[in-house]
N, C-alpha and C. Protein backbone atom coordinates (compact mmCIF):
# COMPACT_ATOMS: atom_id res chain seq x y z
N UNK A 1 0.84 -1.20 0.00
CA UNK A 1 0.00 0.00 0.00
C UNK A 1 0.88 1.25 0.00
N UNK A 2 0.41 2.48 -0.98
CA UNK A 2 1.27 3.70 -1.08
C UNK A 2 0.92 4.13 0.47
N UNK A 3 2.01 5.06 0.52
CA UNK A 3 1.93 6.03 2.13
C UNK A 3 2.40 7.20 1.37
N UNK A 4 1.58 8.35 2.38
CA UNK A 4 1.29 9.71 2.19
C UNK A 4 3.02 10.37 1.92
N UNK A 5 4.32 9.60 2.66
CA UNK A 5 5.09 9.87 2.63
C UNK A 5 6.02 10.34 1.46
N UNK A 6 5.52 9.17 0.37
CA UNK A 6 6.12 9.07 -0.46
C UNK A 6 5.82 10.72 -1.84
N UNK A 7 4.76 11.37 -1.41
CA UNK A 7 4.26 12.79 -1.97
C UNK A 7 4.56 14.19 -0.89
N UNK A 8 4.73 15.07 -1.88
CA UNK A 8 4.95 16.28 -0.75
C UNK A 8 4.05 16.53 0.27
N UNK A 9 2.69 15.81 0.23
CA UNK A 9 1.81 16.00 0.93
C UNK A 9 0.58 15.24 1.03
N UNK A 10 -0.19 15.31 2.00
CA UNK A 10 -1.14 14.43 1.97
C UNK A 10 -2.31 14.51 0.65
N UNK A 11 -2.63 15.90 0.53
CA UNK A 11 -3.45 16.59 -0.36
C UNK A 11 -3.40 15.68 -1.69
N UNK A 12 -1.67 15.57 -2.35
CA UNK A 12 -1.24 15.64 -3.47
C UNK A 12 -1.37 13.52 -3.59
N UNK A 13 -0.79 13.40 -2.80
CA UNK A 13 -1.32 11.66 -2.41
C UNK A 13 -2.53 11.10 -2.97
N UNK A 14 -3.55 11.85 -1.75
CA UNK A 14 -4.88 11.87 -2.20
C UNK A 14 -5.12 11.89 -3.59
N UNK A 15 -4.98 12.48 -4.27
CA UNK A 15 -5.22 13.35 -5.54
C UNK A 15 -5.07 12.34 -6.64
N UNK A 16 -3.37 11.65 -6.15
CA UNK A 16 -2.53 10.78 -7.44
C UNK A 16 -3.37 9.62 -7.51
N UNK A 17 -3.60 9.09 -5.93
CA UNK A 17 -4.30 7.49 -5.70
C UNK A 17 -5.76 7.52 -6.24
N UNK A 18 -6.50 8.79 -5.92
CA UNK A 18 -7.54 9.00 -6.86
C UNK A 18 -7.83 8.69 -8.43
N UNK A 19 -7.01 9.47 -9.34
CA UNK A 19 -6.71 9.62 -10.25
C UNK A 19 -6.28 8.20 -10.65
N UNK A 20 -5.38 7.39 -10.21
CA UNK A 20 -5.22 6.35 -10.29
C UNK A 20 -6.46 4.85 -10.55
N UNK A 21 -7.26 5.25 -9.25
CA UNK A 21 -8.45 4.35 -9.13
C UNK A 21 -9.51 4.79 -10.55
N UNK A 22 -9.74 5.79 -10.07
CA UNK A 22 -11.00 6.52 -10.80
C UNK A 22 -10.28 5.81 -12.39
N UNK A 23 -9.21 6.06 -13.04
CA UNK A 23 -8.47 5.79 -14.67
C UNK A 23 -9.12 4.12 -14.41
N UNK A 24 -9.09 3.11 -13.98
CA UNK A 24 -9.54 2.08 -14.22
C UNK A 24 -11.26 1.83 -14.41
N UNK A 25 -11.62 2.80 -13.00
CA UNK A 25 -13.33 2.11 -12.80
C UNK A 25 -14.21 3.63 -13.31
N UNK A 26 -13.78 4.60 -13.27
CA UNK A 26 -14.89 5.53 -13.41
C UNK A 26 -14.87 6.38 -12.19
N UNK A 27 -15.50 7.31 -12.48
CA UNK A 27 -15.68 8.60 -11.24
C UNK A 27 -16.73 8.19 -10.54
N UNK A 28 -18.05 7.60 -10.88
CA UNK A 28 -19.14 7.30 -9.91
C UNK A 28 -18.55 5.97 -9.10
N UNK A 29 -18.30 4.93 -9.80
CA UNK A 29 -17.98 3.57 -9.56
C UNK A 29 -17.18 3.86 -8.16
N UNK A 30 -16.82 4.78 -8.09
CA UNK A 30 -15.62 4.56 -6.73
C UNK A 30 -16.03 5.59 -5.68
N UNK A 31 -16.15 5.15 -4.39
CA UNK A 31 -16.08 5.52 -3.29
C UNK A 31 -14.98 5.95 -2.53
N UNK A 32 -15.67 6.91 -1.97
CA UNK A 32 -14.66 8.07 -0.64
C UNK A 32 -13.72 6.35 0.32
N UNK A 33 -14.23 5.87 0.60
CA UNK A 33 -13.94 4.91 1.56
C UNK A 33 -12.40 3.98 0.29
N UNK A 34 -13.18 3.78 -0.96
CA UNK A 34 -12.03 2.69 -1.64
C UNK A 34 -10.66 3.62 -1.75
N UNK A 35 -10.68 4.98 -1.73
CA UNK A 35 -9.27 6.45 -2.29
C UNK A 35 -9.17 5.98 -0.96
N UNK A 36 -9.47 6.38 0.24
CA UNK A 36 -8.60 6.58 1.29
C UNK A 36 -8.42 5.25 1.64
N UNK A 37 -8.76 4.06 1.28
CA UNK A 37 -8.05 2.95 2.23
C UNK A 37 -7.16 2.70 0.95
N UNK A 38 -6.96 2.78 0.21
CA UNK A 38 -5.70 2.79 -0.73
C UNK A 38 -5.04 3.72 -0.84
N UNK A 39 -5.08 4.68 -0.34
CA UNK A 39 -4.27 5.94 0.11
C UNK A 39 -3.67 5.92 1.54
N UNK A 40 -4.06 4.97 2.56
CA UNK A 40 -4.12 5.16 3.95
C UNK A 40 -4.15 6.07 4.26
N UNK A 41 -5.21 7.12 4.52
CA UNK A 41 -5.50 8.27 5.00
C UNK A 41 -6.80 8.28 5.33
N UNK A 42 -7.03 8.73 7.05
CA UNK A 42 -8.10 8.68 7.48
C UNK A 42 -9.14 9.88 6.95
N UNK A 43 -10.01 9.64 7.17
CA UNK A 43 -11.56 9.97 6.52
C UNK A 43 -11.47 11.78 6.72
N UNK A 44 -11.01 11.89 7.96
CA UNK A 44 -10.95 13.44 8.09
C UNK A 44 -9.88 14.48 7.58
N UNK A 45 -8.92 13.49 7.47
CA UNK A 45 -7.56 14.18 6.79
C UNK A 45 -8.44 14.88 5.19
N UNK A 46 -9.16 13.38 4.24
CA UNK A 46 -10.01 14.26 3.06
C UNK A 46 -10.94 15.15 3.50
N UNK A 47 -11.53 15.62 4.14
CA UNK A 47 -12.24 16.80 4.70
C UNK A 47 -11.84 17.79 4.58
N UNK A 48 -10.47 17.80 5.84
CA UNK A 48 -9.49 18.78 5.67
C UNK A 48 -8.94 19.92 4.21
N UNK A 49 -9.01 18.80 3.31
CA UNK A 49 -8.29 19.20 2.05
C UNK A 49 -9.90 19.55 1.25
N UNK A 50 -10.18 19.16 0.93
CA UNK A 50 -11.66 18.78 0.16
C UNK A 50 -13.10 18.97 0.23
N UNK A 51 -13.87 19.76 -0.09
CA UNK A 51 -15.38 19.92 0.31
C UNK A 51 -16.23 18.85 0.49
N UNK A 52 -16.09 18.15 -0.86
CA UNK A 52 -16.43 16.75 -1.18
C UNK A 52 -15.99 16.24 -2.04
N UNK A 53 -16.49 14.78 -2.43
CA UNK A 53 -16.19 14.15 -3.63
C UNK A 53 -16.21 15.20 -5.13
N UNK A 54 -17.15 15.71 -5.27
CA UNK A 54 -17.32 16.63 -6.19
C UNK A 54 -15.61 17.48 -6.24
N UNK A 55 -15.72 17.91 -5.00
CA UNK A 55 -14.53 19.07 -5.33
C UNK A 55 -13.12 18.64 -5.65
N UNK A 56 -13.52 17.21 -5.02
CA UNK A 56 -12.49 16.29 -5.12
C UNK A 56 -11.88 16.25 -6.65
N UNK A 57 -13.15 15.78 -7.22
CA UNK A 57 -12.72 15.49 -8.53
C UNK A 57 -12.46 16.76 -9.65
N UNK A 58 -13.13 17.91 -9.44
CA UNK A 58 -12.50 18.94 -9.67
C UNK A 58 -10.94 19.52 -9.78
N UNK A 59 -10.71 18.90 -8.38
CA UNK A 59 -9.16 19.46 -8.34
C UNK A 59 -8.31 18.25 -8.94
N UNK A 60 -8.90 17.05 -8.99
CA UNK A 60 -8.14 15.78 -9.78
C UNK A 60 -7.75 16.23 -11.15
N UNK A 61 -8.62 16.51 -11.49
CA UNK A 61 -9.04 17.01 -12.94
C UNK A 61 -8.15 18.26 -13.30
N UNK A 62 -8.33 19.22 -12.26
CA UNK A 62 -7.05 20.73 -12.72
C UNK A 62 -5.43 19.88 -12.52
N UNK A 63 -5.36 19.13 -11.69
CA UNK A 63 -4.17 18.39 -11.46
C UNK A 63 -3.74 17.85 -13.35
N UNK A 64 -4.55 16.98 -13.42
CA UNK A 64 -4.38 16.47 -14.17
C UNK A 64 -4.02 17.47 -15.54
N UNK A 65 -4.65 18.27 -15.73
CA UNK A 65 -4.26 18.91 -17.05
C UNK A 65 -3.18 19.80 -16.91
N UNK A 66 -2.99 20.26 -14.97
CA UNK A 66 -1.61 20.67 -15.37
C UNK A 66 -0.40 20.08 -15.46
N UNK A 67 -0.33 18.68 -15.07
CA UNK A 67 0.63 17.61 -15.85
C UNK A 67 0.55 17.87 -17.30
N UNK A 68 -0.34 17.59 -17.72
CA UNK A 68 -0.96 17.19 -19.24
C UNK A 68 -0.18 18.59 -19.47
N UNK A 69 -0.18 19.83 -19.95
CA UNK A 69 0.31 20.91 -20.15
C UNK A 69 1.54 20.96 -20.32
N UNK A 70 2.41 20.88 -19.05
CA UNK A 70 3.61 20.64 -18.99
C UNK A 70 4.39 19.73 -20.01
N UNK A 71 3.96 18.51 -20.12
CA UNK A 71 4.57 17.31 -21.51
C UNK A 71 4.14 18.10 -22.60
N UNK A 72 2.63 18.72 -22.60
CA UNK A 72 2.51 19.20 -24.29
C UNK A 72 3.76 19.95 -24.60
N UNK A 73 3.09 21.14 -23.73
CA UNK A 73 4.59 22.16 -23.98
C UNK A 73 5.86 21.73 -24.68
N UNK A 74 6.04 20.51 -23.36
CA UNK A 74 7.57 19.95 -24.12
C UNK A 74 7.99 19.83 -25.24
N UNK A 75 6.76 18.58 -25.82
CA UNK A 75 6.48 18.18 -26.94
C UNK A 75 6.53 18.80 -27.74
N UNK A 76 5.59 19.88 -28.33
CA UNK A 76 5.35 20.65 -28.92
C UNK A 76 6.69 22.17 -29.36
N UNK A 77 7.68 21.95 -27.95
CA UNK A 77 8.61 22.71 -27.89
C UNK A 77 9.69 22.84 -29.66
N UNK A 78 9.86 23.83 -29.74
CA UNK A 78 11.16 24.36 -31.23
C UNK A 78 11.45 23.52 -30.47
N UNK A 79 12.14 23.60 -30.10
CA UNK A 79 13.43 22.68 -30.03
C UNK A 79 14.16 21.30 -30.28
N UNK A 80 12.10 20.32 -30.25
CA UNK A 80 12.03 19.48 -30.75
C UNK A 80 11.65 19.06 -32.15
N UNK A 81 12.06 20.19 -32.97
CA UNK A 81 12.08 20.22 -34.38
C UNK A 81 10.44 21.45 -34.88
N UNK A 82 10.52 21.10 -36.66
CA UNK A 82 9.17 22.27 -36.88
C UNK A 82 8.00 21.48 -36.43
N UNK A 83 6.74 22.43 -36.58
CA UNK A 83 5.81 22.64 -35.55
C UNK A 83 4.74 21.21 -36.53
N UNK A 84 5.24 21.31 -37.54
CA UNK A 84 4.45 20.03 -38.32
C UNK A 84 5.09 18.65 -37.75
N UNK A 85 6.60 18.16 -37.55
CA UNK A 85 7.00 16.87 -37.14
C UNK A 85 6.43 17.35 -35.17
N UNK A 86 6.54 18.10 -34.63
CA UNK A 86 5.65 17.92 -33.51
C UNK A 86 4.49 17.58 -33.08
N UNK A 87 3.50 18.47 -34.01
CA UNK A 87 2.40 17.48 -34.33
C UNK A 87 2.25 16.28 -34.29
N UNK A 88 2.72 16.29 -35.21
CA UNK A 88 2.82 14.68 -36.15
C UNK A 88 2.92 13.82 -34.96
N UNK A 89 4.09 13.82 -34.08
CA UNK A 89 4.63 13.37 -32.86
C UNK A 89 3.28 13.02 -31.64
N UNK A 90 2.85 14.40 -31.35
CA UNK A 90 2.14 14.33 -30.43
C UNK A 90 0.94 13.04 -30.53
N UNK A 91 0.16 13.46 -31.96
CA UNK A 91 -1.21 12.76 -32.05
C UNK A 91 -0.45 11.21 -32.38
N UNK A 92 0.74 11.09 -32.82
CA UNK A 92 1.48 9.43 -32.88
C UNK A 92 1.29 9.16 -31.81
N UNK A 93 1.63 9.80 -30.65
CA UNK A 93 1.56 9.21 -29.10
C UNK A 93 0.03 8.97 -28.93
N UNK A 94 -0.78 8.91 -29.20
CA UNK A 94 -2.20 8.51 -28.93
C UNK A 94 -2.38 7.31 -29.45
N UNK A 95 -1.76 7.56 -30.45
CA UNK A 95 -1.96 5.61 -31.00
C UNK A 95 -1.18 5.31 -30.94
N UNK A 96 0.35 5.55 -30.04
CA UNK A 96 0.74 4.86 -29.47
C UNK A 96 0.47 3.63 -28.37
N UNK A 97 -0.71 4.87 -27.85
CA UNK A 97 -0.95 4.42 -25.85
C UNK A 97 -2.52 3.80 -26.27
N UNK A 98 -2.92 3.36 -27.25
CA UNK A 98 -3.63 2.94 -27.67
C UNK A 98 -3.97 1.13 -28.56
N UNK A 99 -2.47 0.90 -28.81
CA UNK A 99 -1.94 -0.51 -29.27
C UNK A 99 -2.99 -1.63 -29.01
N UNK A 100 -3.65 -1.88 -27.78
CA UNK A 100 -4.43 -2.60 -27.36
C UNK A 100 -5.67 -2.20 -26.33
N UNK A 101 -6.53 -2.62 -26.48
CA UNK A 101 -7.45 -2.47 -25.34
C UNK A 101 -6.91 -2.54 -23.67
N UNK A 102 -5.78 -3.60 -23.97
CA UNK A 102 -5.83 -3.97 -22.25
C UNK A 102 -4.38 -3.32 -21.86
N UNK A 103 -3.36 -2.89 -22.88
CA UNK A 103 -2.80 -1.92 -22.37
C UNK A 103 -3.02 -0.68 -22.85
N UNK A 104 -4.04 0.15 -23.39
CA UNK A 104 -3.92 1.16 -23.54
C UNK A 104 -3.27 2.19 -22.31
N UNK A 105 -2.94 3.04 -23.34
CA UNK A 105 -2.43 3.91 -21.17
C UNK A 105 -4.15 5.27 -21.45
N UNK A 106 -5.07 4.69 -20.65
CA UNK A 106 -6.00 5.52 -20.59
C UNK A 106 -5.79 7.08 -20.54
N UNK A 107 -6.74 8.21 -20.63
CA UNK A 107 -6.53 9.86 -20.35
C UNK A 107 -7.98 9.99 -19.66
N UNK A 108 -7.42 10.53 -18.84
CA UNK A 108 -8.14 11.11 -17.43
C UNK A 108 -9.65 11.45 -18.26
N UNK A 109 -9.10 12.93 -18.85
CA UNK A 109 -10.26 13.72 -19.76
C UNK A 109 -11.22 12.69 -20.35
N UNK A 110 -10.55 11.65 -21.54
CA UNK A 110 -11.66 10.93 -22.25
C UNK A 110 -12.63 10.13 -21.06
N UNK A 111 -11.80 9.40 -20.42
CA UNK A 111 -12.38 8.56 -19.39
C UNK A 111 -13.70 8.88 -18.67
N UNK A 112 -13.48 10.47 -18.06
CA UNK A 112 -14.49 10.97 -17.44
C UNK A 112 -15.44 11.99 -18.19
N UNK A 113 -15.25 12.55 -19.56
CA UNK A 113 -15.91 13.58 -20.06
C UNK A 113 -17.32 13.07 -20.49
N UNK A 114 -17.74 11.96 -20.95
CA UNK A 114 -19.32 11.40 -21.19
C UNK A 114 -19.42 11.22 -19.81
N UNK A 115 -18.90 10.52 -19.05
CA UNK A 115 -19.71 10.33 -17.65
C UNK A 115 -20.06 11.16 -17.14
N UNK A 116 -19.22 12.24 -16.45
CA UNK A 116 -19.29 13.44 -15.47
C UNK A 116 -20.39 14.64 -16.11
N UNK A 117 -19.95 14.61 -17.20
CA UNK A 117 -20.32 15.72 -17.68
C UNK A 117 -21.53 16.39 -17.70
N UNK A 118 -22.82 15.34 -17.60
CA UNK A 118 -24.10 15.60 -17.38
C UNK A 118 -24.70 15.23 -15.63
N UNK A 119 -23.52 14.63 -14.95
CA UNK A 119 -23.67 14.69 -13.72
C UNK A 119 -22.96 15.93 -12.70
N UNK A 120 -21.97 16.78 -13.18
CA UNK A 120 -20.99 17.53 -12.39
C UNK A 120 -20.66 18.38 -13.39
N UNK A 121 -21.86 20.26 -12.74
CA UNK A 121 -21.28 21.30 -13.70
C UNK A 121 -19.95 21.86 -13.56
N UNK A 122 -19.22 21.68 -12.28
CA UNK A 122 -17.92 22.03 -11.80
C UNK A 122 -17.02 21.42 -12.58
N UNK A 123 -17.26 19.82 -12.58
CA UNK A 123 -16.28 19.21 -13.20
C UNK A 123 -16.36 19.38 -14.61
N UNK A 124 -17.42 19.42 -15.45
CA UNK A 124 -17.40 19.78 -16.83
C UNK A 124 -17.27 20.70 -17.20
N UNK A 125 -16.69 22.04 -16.19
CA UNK A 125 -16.20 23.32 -16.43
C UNK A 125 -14.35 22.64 -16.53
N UNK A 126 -14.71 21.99 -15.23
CA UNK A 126 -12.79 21.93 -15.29
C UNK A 126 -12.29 21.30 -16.90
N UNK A 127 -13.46 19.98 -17.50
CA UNK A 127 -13.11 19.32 -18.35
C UNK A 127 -12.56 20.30 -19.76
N UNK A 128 -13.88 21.29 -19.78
CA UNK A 128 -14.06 22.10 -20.69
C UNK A 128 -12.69 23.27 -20.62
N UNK A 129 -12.21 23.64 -19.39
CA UNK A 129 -11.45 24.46 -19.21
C UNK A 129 -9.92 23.52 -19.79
N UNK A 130 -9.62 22.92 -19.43
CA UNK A 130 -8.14 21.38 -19.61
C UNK A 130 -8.20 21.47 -21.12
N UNK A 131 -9.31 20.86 -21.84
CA UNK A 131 -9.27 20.72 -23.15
C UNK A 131 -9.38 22.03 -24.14
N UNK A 132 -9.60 22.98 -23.64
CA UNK A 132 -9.39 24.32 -24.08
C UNK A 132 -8.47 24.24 -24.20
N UNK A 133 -7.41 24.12 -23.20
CA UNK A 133 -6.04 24.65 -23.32
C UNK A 133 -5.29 23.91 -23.96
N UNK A 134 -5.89 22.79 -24.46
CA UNK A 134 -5.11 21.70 -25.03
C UNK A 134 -5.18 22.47 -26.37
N UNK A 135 -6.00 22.77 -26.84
CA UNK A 135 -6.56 23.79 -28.35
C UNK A 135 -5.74 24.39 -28.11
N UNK A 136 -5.36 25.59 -27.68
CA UNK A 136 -4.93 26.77 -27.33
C UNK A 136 -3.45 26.11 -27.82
N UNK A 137 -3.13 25.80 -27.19
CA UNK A 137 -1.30 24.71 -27.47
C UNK A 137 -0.77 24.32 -28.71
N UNK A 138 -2.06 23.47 -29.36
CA UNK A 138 -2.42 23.18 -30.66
C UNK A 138 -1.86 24.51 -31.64
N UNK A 139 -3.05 25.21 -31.34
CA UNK A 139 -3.24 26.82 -32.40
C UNK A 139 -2.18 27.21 -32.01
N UNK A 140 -1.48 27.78 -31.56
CA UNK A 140 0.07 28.35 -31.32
C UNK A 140 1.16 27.13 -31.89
N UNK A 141 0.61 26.12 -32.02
CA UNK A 141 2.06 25.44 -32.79
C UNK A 141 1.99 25.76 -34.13
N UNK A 142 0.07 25.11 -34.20
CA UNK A 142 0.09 25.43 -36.12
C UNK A 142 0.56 26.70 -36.47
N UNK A 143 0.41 27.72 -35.51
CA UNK A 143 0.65 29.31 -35.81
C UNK A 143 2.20 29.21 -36.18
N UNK A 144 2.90 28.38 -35.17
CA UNK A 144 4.59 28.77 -35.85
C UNK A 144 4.44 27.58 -36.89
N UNK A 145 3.85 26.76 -37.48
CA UNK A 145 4.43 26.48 -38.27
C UNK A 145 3.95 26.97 -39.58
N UNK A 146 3.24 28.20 -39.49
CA UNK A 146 2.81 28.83 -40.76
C UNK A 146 3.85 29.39 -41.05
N UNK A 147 4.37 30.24 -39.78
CA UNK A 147 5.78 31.41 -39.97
C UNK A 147 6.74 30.55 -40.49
N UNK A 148 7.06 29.56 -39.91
CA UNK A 148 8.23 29.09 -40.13
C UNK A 148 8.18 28.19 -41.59
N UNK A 149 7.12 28.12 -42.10
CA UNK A 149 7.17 27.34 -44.03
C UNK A 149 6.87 25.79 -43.36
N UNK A 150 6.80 24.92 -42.61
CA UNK A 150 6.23 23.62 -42.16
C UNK A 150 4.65 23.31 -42.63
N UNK A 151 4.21 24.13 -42.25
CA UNK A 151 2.46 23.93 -42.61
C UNK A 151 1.64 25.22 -43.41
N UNK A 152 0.96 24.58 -44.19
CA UNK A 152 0.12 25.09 -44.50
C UNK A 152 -0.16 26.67 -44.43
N UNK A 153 -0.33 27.44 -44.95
CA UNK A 153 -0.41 29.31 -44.66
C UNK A 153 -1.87 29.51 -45.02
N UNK A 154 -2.75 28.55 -45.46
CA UNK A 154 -4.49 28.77 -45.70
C UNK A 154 -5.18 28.26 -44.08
N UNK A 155 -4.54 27.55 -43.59
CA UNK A 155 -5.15 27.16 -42.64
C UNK A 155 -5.65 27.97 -41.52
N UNK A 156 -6.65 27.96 -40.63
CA UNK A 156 -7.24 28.37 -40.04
C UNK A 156 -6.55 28.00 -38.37
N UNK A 157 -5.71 28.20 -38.11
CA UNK A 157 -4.88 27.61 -36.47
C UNK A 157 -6.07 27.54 -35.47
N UNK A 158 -6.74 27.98 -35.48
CA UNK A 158 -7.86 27.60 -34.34
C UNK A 158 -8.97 26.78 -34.65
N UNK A 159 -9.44 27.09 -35.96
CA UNK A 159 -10.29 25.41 -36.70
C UNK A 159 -9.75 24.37 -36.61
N UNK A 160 -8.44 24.80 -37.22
CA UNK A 160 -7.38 23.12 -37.34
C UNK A 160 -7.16 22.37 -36.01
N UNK A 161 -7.11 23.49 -35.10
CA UNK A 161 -6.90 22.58 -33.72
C UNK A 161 -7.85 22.33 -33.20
N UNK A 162 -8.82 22.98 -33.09
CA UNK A 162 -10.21 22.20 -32.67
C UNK A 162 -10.42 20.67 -33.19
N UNK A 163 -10.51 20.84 -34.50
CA UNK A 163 -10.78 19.58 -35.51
C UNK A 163 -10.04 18.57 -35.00
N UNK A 164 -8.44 18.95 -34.44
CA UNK A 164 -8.08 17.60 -34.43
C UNK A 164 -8.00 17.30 -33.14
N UNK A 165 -8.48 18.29 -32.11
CA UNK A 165 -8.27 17.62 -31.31
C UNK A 165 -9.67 16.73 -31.18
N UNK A 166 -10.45 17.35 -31.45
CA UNK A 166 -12.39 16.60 -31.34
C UNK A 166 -11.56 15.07 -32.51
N UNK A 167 -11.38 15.29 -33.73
CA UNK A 167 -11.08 14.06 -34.43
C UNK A 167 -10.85 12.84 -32.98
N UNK A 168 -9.30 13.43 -32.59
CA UNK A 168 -8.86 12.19 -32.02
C UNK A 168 -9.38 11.83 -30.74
N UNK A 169 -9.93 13.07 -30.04
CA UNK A 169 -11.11 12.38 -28.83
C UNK A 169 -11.88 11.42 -29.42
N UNK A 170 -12.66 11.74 -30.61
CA UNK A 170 -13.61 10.59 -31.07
C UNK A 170 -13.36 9.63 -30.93
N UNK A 171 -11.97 9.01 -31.37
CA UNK A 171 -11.34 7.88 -32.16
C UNK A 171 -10.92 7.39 -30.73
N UNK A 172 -10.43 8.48 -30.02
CA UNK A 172 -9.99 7.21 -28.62
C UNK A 172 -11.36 6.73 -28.49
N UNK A 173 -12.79 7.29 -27.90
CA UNK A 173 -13.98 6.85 -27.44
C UNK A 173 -14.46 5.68 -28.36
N UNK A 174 -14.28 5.90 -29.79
CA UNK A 174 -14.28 5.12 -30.46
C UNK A 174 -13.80 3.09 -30.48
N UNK A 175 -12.19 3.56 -30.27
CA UNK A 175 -11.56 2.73 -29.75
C UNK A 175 -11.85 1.76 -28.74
N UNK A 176 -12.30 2.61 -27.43
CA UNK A 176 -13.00 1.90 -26.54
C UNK A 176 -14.34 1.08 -26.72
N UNK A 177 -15.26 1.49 -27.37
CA UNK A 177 -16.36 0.85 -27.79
C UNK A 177 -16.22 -0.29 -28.40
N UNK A 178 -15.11 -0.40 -29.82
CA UNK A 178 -15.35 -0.94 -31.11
C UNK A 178 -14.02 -2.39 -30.56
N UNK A 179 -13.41 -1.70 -29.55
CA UNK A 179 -12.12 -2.70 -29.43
C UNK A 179 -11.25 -3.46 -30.53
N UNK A 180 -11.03 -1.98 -31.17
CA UNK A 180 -10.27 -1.82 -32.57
C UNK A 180 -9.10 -0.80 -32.75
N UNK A 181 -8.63 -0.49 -33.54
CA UNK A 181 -7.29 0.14 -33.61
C UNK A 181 -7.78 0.77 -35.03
N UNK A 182 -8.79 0.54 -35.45
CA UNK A 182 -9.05 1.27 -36.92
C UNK A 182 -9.06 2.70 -36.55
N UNK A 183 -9.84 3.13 -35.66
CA UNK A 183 -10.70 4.44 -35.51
C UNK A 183 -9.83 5.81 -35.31
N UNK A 184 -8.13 5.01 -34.46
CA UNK A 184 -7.08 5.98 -34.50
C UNK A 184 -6.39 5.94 -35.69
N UNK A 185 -6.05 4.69 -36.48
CA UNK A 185 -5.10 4.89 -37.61
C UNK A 185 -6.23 6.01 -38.81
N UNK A 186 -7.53 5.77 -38.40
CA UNK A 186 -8.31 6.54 -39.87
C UNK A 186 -8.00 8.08 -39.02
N UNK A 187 -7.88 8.42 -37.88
CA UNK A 187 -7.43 9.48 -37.49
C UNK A 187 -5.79 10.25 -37.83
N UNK A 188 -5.32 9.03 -37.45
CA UNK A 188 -4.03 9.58 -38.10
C UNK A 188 -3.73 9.74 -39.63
N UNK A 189 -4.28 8.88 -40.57
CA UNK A 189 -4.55 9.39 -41.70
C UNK A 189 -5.28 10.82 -41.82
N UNK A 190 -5.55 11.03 -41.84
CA UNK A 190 -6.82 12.28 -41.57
C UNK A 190 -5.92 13.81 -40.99
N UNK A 191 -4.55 13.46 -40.21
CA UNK A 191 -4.40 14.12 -39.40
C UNK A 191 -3.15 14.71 -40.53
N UNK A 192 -2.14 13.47 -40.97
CA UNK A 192 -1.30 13.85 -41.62
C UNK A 192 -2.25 14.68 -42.86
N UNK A 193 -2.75 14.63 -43.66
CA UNK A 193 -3.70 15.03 -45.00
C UNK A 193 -3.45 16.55 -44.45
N UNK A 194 -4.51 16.63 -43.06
CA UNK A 194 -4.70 18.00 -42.76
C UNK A 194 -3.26 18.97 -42.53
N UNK A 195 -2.57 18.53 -42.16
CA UNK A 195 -1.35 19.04 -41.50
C UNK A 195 -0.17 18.99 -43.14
N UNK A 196 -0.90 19.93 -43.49
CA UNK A 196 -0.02 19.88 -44.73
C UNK A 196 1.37 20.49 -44.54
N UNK A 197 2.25 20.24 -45.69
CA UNK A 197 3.37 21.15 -45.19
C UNK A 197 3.24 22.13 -46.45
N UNK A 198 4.21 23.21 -46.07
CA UNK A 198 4.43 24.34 -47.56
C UNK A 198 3.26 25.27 -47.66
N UNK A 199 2.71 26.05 -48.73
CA UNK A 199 1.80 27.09 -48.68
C UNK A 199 0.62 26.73 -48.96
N UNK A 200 0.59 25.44 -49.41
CA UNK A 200 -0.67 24.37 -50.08
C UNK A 200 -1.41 25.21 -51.23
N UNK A 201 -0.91 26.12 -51.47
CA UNK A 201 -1.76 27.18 -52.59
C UNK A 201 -2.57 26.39 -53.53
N UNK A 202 -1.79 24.98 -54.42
CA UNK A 202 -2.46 24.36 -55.22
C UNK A 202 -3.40 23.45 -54.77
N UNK A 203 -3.70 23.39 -53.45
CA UNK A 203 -4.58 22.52 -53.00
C UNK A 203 -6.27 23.12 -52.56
């Protein structure tokens, strides 16, 4: 069993072992009682930190995308080449972590955004707020790679990133349903097409 020790804090413990449980079974499926006895942390310590379950999962959720942020950034960073092979990179890692049903490496967001979303307006603000910014990340790459001659100069940087990021949400949810690998590769087809390189004038 993890101990609180091993995190800067009890709060942040809480939070990870959450996040942890909830990625297998779901946000309703799991109980206050199953986080803290797999957290070992008594009942009042989550009080302390937490309003409720609700707020709970709120702050799971801002946690989570500010991890998620941090790797985009990276990713997405010059440094790791133009803003089209970053791309390219990023949405590869989805069907990467996607290879199989039973190892996929799940995402917080897809996992909980049909469930929560019509049960928890807090949390489908946080959802809505995370995946914004995921856009936002997007549109500023396609943006340098207009400047820089990599992509496309007709394109629309804030359509384009919407599109793909909704594309490849689909295709994971997809994925899960169909217990197939089609739904990301027709995405990644789809993704390279869009992500043209050069001025595409003749296109």
């Amino acid at each position: 069993m993890s101990r609180p020790s091993q995190f800067s804090d009890t709060r942040e413990h809480l939070l990870a072992t959450g996040e942890s449980i909830i990625l297998g079974k779901g946000f309703s499926a799991v109980g206050l009682a199953e986080i803290l006895g797999c957290a070992g942390v008594p009942k009042g310590s989550f009080y302390h930190y937490f309003r409720s379950k609700e707020g709970f999962g709120v702050e799971m959720l801002q946690r989570y995308f500010e991890h998620y942020d941090a790797r985009l950034l990276e990713t997405l960073d010059p440094s790791q080449g133009d803003a089209r092979s970053c791309l390219l990179r990023y949405f590869s890692g989805w069907l990467d972590n996607h290879r199989c049903e039973e190892n996929s490496q799940s995402c917080l967001a897809i996992k909980l955004a049909a469930e929560v979303s019509d049960l928890s307006e807090p949390m489908r603000e946080a959802l809505a707020e995370g995946m914004g910014r995921v856009i936002v990340r997007l549109a500023d790459c396609i943006r340098r790679g207009q400047q820089e001659g990599s992509l496309c100069t007709r394109l629309s940087a804030e359509d384009t990133a919407g599109s793909l990021y909704s594309l490849w949400v689909g295709s994971a949810l997809l994925f899960k349903v169909q217990h197939t690998q089609q739904p990301m590769l027709q995405a990644q087809a789809l993704t390279d097409a869009m992500l043209k390189p050069g001025d595409c004038q003749a296109g």
